[in-house]
N, C-alpha and C. Protein backbone atom coordinates (compact mmCIF):
# COMPACT_ATOMS: atom_id res chain seq x y z
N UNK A 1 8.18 9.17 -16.30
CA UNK A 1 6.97 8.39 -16.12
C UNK A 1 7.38 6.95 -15.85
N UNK A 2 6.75 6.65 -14.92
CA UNK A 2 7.17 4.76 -14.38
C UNK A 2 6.20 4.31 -14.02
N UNK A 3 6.11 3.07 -14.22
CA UNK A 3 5.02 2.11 -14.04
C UNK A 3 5.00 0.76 -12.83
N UNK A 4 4.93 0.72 -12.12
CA UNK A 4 5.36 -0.08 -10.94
C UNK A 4 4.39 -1.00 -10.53
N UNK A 5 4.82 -2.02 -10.50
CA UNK A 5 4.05 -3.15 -9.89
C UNK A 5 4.35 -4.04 -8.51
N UNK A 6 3.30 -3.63 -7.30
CA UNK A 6 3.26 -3.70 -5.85
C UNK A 6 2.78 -4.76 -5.65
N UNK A 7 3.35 -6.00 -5.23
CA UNK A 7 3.30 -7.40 -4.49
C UNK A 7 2.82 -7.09 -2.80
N UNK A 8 1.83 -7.26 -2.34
CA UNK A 8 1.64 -7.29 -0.86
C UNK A 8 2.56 -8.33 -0.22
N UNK A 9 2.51 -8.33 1.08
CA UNK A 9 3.26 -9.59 1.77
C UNK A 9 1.71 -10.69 1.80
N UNK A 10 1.88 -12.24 2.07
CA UNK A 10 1.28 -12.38 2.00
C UNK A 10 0.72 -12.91 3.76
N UNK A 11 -0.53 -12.17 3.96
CA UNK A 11 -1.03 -12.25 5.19
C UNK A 11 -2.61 -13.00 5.57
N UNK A 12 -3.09 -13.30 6.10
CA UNK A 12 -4.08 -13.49 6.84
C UNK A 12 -5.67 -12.84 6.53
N UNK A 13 -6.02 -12.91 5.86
CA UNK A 13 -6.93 -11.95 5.23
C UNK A 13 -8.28 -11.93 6.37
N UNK A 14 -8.58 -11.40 7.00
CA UNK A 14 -9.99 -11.21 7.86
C UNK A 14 -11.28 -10.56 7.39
N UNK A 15 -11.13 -9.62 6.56
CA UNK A 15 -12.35 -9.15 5.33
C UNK A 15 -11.81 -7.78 4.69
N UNK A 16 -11.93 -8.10 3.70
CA UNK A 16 -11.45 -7.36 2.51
C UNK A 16 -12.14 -6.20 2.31
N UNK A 17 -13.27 -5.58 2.76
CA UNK A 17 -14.32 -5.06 2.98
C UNK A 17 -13.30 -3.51 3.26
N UNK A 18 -13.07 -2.65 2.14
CA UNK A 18 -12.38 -1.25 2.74
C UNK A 18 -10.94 -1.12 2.36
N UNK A 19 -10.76 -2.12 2.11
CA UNK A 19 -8.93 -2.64 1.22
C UNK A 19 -8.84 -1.50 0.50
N UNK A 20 -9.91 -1.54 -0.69
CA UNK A 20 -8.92 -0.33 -1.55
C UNK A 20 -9.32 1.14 -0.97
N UNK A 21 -10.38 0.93 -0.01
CA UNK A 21 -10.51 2.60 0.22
C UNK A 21 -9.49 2.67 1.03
N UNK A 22 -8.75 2.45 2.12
CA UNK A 22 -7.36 2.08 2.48
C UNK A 22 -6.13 2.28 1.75
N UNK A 23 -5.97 1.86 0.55
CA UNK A 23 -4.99 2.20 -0.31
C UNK A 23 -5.32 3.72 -1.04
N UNK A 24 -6.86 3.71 -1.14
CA UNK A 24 -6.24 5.25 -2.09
C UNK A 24 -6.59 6.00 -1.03
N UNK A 25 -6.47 5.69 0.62
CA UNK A 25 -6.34 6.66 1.68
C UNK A 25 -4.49 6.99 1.55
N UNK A 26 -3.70 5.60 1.71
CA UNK A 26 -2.69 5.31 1.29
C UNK A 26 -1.72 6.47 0.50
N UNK A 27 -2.56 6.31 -0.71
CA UNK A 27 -1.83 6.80 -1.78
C UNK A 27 -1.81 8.59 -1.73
N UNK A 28 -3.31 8.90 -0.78
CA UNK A 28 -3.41 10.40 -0.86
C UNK A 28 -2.17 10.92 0.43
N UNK A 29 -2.28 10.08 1.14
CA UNK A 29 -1.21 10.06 2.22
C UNK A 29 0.30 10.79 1.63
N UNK A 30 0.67 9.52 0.85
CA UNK A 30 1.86 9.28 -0.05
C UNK A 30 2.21 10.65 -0.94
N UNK A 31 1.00 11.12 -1.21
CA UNK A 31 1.19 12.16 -1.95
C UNK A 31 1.26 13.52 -1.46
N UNK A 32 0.42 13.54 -0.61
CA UNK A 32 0.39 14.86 0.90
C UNK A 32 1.80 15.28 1.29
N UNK A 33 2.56 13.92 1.73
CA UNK A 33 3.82 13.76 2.33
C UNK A 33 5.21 13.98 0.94
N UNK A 34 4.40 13.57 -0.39
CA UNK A 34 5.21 14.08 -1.65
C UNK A 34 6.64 13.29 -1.55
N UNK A 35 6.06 11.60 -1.28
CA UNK A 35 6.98 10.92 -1.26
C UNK A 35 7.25 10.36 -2.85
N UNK A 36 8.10 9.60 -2.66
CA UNK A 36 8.39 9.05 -4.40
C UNK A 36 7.47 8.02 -4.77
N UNK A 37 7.86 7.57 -5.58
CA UNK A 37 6.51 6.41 -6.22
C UNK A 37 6.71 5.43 -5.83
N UNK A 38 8.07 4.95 -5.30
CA UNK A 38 8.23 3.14 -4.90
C UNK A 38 7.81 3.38 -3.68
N UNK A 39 7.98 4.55 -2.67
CA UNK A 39 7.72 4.66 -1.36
C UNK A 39 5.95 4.98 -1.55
N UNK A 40 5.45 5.40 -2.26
CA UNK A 40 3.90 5.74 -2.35
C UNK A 40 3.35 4.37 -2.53
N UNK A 41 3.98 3.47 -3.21
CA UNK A 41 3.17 2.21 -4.22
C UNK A 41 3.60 1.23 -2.47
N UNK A 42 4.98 1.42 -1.92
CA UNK A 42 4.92 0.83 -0.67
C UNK A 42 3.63 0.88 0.21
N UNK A 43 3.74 1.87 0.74
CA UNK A 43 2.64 2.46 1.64
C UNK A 43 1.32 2.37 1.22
N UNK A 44 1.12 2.52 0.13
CA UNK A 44 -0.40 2.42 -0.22
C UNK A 44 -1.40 0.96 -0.47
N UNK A 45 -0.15 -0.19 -0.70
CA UNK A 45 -0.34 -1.52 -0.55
C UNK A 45 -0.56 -1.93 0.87
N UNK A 46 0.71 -1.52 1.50
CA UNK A 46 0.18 -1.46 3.04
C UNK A 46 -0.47 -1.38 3.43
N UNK A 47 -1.63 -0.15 3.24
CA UNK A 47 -2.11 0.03 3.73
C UNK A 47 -3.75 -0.52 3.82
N UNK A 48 -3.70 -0.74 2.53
CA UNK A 48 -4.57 -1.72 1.98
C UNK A 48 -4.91 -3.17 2.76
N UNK A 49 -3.82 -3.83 2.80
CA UNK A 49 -2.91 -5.02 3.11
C UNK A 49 -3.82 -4.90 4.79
N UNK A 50 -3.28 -4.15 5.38
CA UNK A 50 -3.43 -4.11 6.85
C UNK A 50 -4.84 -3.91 7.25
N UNK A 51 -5.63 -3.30 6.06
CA UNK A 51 -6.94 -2.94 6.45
C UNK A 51 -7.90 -4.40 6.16
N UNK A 52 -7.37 -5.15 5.60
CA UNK A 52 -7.70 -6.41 4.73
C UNK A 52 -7.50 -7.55 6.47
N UNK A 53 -6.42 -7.13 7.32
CA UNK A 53 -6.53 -8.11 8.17
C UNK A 53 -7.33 -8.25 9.71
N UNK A 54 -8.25 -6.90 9.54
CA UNK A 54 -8.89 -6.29 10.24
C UNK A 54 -10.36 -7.14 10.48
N UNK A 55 -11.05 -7.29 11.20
CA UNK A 55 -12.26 -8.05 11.11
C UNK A 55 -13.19 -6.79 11.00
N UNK A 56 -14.09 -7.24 10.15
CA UNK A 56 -15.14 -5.76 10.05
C UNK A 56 -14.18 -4.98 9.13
N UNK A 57 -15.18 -3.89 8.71
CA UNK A 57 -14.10 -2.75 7.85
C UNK A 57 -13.42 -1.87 9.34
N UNK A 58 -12.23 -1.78 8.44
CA UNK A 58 -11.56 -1.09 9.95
C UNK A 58 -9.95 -0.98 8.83
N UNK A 59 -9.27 -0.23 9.53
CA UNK A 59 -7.61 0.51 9.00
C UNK A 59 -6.37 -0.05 10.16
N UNK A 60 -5.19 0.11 9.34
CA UNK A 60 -4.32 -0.75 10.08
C UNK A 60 -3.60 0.48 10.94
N UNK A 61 -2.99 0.45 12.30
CA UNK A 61 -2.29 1.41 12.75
C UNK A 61 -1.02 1.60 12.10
N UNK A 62 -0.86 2.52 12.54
CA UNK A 62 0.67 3.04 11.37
C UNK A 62 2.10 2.28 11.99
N UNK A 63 1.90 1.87 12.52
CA UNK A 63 3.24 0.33 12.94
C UNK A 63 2.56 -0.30 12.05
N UNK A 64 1.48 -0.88 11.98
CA UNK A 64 1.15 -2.14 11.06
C UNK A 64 1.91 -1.88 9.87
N UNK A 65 0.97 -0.23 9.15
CA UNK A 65 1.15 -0.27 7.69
C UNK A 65 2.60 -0.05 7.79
N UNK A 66 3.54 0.64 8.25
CA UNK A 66 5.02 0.87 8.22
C UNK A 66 5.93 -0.54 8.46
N UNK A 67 5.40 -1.73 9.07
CA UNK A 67 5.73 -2.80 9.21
C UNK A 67 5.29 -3.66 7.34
N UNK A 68 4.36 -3.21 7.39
CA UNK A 68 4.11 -4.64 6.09
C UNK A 68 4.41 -3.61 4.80
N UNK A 69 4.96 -2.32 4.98
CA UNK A 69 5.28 -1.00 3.72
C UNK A 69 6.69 -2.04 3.17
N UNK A 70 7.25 -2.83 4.16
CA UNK A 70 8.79 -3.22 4.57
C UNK A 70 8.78 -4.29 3.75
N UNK A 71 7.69 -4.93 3.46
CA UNK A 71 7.42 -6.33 3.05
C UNK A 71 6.96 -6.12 1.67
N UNK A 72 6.50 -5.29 1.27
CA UNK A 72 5.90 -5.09 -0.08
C UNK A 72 7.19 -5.11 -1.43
N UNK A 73 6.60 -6.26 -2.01
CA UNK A 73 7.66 -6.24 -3.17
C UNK A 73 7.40 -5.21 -4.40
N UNK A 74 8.15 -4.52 -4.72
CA UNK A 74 8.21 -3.34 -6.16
C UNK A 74 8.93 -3.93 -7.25
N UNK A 75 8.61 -4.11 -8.18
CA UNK A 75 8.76 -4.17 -9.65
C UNK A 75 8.33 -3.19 -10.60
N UNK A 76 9.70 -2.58 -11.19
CA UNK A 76 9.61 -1.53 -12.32
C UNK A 76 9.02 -1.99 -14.03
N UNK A 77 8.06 -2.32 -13.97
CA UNK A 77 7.40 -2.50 -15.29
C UNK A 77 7.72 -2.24 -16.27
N UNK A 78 7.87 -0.59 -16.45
CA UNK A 78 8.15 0.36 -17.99
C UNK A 78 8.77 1.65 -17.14
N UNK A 79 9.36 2.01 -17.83
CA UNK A 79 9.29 3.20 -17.13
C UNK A 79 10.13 4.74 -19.30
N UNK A 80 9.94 6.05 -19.17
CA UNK A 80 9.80 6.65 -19.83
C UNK A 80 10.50 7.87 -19.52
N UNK A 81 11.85 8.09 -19.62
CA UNK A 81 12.15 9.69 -19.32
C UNK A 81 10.82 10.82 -20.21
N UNK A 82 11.15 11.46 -18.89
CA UNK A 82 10.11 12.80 -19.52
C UNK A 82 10.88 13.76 -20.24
């Protein structure tokens, strides 16, 4: 069990309007694909991130989010062998 804390890059914000439905599009993504958690907590900030620089609600193309996945800082909080 780990606990991780995801820093976005910091960008341009155009409306925030859909950010987190973006991330837990993100995160279901992350999980579909049954990636690990620093690569899920990457991508799902991203994706967030990118939808945030969008005017109107709107989603980032997958260069965007794979570009700013690159930029996202991870910090291990706690973490708990199972």
């Amino acid at each position: 069990v780990r606990m991780l804390h995801a820093v976005p890059p910091h960008v341009q914000i155009a409306h925030p309007t859909g950010a987190g439905d973006a991330l837990l599009a993100g995160i279901m993504v992350a999980l579909d694909q049954k990636l690990p958690m620093d690569a899920l907590a990457r991508w799902s900030v991203a994706a967030g991130t990118a939808s945030a620089q969008h005017a109107g609600v709107g989603v980032g193309t997958y260069q965007e989010i794979q570009e700013l996945a690159s930029q996202v800082t991870i910090t291990e909080i706690w973490s708990e062998d199972e």
